[in-house]
C-alpha atoms as a PDB file:
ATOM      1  CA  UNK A   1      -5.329  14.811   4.930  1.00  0.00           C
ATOM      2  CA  UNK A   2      -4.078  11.608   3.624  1.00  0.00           C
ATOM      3  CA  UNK A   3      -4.191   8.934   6.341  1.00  0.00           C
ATOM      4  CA  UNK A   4      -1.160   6.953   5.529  1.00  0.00           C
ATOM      5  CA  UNK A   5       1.205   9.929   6.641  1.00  0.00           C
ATOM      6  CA  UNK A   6      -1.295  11.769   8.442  1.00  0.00           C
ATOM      7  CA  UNK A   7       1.138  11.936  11.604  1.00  0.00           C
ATOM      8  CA  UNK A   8       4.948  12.445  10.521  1.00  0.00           C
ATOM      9  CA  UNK A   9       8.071  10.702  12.535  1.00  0.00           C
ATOM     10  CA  UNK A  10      10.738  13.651  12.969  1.00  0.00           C
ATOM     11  CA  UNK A  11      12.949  12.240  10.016  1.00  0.00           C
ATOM     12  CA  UNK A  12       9.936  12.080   7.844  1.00  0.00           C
ATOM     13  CA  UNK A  13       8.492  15.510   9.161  1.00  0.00           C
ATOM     14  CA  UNK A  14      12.996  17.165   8.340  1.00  0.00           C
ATOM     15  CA  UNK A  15      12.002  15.979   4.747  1.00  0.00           C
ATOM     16  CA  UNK A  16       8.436  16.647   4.109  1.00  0.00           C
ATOM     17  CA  UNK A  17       9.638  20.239   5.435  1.00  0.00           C
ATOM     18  CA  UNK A  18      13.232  21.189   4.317  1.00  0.00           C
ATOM     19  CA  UNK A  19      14.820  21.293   7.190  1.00  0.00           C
ATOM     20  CA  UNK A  20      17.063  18.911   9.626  1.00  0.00           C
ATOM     21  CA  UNK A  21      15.937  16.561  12.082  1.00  0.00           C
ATOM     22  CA  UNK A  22      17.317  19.038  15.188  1.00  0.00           C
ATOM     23  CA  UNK A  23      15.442  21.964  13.565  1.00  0.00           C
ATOM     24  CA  UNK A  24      12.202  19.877  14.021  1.00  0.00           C
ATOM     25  CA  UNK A  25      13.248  19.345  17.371  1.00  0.00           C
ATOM     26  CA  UNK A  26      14.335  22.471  18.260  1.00  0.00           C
ATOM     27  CA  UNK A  27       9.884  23.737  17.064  1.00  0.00           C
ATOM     28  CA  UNK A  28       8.891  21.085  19.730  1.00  0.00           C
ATOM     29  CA  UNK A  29      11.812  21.821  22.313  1.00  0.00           C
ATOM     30  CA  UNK A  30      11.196  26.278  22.081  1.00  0.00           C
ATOM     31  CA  UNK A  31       7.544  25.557  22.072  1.00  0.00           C
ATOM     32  CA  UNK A  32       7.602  27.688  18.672  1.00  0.00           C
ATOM     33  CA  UNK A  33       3.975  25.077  17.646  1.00  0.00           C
ATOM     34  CA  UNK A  34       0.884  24.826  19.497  1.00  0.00           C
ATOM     35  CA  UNK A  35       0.900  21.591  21.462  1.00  0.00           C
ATOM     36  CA  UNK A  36      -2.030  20.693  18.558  1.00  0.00           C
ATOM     37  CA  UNK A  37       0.422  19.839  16.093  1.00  0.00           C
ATOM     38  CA  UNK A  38       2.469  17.686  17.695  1.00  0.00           C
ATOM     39  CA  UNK A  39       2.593  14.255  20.061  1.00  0.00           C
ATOM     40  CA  UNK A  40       5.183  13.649  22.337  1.00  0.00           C
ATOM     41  CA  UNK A  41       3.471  10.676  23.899  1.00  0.00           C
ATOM     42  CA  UNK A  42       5.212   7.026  22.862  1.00  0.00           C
ATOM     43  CA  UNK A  43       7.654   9.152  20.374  1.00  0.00           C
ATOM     44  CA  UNK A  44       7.473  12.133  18.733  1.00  0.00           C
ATOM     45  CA  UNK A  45       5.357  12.886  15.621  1.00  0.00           C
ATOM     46  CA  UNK A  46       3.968  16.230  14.054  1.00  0.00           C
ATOM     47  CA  UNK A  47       0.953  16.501  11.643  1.00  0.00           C
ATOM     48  CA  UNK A  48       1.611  17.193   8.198  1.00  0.00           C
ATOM     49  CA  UNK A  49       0.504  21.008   8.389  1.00  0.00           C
ATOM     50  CA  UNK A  50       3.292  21.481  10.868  1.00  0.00           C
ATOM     51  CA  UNK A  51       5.666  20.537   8.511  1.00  0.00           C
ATOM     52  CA  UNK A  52       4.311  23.815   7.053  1.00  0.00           C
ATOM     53  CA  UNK A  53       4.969  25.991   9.623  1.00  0.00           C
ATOM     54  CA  UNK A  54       7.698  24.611  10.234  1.00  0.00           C
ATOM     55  CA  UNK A  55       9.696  25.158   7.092  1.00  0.00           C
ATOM     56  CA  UNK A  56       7.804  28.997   7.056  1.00  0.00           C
ATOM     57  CA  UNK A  57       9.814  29.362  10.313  1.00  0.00           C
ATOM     58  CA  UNK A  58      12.997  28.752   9.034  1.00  0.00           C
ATOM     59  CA  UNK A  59      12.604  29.919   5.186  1.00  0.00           C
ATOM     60  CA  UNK A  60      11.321  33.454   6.543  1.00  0.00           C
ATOM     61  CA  UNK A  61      14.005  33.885   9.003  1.00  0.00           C
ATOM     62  CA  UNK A  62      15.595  36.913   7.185  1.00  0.00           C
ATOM     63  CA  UNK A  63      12.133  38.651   6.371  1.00  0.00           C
ATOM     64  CA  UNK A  64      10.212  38.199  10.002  1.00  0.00           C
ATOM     65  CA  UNK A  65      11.048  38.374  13.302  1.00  0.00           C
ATOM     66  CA  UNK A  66      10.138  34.906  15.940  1.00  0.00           C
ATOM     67  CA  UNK A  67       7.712  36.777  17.104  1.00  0.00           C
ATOM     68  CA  UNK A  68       6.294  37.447  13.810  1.00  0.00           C
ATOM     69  CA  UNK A  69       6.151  33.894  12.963  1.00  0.00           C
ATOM     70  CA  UNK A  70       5.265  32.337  16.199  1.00  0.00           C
ATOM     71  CA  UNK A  71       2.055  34.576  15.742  1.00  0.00           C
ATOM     72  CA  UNK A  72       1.334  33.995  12.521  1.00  0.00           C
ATOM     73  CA  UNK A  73       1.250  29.979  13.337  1.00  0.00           C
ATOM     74  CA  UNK A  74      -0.759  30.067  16.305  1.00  0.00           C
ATOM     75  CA  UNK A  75      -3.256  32.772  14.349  1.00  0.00           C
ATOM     76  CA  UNK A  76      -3.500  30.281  11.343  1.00  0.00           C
ATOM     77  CA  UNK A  77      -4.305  27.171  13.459  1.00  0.00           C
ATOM     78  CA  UNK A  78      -7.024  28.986  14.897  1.00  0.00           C
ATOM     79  CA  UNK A  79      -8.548  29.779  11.914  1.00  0.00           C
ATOM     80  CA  UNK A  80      -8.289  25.786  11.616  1.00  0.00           C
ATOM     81  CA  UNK A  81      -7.600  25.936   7.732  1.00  0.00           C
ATOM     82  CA  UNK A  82      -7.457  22.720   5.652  1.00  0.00           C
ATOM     83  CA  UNK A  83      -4.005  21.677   3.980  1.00  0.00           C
ATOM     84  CA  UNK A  84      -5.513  22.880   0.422  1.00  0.00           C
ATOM     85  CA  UNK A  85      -6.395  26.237   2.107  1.00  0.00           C
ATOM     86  CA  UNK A  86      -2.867  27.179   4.041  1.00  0.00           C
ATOM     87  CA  UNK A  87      -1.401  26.740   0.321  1.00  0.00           C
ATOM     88  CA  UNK A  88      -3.774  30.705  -0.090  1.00  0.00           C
ATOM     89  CA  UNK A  89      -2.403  32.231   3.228  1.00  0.00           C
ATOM     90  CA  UNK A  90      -0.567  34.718   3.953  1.00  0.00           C
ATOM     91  CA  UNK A  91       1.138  36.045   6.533  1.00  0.00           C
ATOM     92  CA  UNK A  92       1.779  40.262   7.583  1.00  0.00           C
ATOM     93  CA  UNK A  93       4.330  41.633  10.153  1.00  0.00           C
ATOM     94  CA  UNK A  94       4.012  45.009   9.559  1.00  0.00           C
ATOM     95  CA  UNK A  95       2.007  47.283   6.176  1.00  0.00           C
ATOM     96  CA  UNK A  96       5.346  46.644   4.570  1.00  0.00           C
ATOM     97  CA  UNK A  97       5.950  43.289   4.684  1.00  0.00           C
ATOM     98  CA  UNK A  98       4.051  40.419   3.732  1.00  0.00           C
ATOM     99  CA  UNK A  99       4.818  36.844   3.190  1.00  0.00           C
ATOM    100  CA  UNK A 100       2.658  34.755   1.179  1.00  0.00           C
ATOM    101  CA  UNK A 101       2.387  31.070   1.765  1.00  0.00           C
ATOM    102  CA  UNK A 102       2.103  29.375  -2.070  1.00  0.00           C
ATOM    103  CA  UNK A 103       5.648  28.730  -2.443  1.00  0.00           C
ATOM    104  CA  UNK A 104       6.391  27.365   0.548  1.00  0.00           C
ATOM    105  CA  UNK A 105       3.208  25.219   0.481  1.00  0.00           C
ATOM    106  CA  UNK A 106       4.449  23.730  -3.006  1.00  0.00           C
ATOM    107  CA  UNK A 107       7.634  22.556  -1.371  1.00  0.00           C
ATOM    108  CA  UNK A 108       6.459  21.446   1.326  1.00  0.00           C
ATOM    109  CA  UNK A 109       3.330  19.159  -0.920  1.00  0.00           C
ATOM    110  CA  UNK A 110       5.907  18.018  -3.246  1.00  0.00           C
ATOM    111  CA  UNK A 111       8.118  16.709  -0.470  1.00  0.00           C
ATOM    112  CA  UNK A 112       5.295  15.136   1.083  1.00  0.00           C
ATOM    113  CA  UNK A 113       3.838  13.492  -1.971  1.00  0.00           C
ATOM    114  CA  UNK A 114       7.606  11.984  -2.558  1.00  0.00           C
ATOM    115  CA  UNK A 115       7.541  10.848   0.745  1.00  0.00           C
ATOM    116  CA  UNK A 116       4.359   8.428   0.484  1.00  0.00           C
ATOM    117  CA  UNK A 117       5.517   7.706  -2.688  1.00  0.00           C
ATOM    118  CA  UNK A 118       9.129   6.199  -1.016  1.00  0.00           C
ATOM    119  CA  UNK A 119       7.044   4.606   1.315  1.00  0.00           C
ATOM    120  CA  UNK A 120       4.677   3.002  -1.235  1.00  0.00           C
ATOM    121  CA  UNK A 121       7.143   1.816  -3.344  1.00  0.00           C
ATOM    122  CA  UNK A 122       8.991  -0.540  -0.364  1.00  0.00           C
ATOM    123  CA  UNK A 123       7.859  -3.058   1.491  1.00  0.00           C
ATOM    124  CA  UNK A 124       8.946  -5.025   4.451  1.00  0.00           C
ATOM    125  CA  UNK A 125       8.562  -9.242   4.055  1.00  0.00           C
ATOM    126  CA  UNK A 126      10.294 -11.616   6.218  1.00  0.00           C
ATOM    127  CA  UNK A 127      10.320 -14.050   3.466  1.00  0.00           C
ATOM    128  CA  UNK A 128      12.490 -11.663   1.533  1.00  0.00           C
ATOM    129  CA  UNK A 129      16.049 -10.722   3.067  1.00  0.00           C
ATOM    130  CA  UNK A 130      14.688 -11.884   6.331  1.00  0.00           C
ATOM    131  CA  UNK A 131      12.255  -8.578   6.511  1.00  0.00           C
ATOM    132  CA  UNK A 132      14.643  -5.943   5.288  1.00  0.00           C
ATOM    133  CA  UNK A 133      13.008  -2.814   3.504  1.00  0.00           C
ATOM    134  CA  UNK A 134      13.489  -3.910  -0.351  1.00  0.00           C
ATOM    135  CA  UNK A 135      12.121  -2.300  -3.499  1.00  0.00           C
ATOM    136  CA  UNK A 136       8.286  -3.514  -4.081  1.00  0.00           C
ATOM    137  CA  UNK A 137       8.749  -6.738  -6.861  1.00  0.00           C
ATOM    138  CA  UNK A 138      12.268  -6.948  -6.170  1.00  0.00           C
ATOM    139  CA  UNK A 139      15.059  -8.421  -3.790  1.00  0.00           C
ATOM    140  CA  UNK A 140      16.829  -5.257  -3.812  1.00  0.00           C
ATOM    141  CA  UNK A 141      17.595  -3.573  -0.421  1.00  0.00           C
ATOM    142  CA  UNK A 142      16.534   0.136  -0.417  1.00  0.00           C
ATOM    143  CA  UNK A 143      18.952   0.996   1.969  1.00  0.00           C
ATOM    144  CA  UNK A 144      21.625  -0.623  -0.371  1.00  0.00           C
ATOM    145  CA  UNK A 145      20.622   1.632  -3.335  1.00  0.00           C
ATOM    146  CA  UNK A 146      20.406   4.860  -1.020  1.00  0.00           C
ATOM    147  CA  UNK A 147      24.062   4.453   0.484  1.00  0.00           C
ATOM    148  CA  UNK A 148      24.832   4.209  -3.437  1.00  0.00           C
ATOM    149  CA  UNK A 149      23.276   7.523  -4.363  1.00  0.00           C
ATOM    150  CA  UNK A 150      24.328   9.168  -1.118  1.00  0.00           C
ATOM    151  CA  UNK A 151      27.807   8.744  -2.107  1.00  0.00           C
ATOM    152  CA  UNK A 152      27.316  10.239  -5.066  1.00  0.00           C
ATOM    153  CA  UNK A 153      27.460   7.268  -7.380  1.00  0.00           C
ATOM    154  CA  UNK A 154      26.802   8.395 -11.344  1.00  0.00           C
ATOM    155  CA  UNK A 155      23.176   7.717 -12.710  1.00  0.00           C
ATOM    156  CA  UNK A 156      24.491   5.507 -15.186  1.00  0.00           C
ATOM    157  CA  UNK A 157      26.532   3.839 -12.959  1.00  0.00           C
ATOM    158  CA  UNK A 158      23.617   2.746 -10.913  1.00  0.00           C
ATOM    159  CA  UNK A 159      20.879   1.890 -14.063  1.00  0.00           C
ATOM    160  CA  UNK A 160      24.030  -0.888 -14.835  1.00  0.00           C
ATOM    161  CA  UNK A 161      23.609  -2.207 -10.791  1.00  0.00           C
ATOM    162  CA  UNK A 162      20.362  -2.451 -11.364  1.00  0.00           C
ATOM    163  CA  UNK A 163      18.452  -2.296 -14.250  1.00  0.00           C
ATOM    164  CA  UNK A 164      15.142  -3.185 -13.102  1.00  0.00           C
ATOM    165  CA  UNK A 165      15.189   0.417 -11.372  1.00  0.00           C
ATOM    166  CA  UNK A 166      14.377   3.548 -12.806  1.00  0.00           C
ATOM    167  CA  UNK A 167      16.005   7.336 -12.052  1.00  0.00           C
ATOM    168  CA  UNK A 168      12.860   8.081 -10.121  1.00  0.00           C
ATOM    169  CA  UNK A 169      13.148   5.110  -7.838  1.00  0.00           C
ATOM    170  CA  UNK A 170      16.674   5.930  -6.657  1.00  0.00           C
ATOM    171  CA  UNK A 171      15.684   9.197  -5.633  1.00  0.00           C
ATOM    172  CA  UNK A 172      12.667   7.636  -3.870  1.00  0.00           C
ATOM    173  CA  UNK A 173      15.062   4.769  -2.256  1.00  0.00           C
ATOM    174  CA  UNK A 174      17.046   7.875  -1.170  1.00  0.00           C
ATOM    175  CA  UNK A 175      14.284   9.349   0.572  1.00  0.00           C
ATOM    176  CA  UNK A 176      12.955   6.369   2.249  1.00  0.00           C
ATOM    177  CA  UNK A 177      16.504   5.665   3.524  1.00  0.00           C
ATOM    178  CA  UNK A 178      16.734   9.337   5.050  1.00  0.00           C
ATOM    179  CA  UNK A 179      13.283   8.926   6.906  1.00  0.00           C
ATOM    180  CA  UNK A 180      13.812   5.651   7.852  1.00  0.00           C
ATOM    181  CA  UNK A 181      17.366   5.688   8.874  1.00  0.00           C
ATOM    182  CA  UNK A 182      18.938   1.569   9.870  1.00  0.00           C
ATOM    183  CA  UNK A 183      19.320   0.949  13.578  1.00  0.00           C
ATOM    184  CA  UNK A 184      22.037  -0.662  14.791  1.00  0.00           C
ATOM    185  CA  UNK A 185      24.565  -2.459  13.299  1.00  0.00           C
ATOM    186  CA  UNK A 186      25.089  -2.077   9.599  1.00  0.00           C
ATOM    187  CA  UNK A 187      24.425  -5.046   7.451  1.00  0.00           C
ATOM    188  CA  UNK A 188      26.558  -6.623   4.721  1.00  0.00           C
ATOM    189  CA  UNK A 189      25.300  -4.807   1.326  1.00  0.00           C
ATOM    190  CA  UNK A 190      24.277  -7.429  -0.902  1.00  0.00           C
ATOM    191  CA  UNK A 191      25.222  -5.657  -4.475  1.00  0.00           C
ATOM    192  CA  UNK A 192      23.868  -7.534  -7.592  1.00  0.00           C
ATOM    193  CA  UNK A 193      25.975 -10.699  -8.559  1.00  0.00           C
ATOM    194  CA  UNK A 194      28.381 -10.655 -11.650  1.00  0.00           C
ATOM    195  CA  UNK A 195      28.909  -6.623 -11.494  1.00  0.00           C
ATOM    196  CA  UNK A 196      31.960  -4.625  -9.930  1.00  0.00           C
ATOM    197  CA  UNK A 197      30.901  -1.079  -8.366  1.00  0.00           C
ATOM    198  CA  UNK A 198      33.299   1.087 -10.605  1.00  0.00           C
ATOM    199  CA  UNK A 199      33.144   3.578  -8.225  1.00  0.00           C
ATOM    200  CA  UNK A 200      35.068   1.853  -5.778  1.00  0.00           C
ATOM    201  CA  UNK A 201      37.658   1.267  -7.967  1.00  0.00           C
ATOM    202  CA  UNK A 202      37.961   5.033  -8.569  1.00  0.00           C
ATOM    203  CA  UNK A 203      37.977   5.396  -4.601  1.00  0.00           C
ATOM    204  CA  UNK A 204      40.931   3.070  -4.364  1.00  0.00           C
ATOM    205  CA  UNK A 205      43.038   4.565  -7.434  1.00  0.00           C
ATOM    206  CA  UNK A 206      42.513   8.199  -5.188  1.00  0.00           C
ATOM    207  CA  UNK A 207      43.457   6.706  -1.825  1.00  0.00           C
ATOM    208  CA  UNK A 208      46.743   4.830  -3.579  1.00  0.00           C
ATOM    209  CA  UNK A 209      47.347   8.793  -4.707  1.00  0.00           C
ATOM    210  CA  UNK A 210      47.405   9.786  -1.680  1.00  0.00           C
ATOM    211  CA  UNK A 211      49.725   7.075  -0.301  1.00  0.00           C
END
């Protein structure tokens, strides 16, 4: 397993796995993994092949029952297969039913690979916006960008805020923002100098609408 996200935070671990930060609680709180795959310790963190158990937990909800999938968890971590491996398993309730793992492997690997890439792509310098998490070779707050494309601001809209990103990054600065959420008290966005969000514009011509 790669080191650098060996051990998931529960908003990296909701990504990497589909699901929501409670439902990655709620695996820990029910006891649904073996102790193994998680820490509770100084905070809580899961290993990455948790993340895919737990999205098989909750994408197989309609086909197999909790006691299905709670056994077919503990029965693969005994077998103590490696990440590459799980992505051949599969998993049988009854001679009727079987679920195999490929598909939700892929989802889960893609996610995960997106999510060291957000995290590669940002760094944190005090020198630069007194240490907050900006887009590697840039001043441009990530957090800035990903309250942009959570609001649904238009692809071309944000390539004119800032050209020196491309349509990959702001899905990346999206991710990053959702596993590493701001604490405390919002900061001042700092949009790029000389340019007028259009969007916003469009927000106040609705809310005049609506008196």
């Amino acid at each position: 397993m790669e080191a650098v996200l060996e051990n998931l935070t529960t908003t990296e671990a909701a990504i990497a796995a589909g699901v929501t930060v409670a439902d990655v609680n709620r695996v820990i709180d029910r006891k649904i993994l073996p102790d193994e795959l998680y820490s509770i310790s100084e905070m809580r963190t899961v290993r990455k092949d948790a993340c895919l158990w737990i999205a098989f937990y909750f994408e197989t909800a309609e086909w197999l029952t909790s006691a299905a999938r709670m056994k077919a968890i503990r029965d693969s971590f005994v077998h103590d297969h490696s990440w590459s491996e799980l992505r051949d398993c599969r998993v049988e309730e009854s001679r009727t039913v079987w679920v195999y793992l490929a598909h939700i492997w892929e989802g889960v690997d893609r996610r995960f690979n997106q999510l060291k890439e957000a995290r590669e792509m940002v760094i944190e310098d005090p020198e630069i916006l007194q240490g907050t998490p900006v887009v590697k070779g840039t001043r441009i707050s990530v957090h800035d960008v990903a309250d942009l494309v959570e609001s649904g601001t238009a692809m071309d809209e944000l390539l004119e805020l800032y050209p020196r990103l491309n349509e990959a990054q702001f899905e990346l600065a999206s991710i990053y923002a959702r596993a590493n959420p701001q604490r405390g008290r919002p900061k001042r966005k700092t949009f790029p100098k000389g340019i007028q969000v259009s969007i916003s514009k469009k927000r106040l011509r609705d809310a005049s609408v609506g008196g």
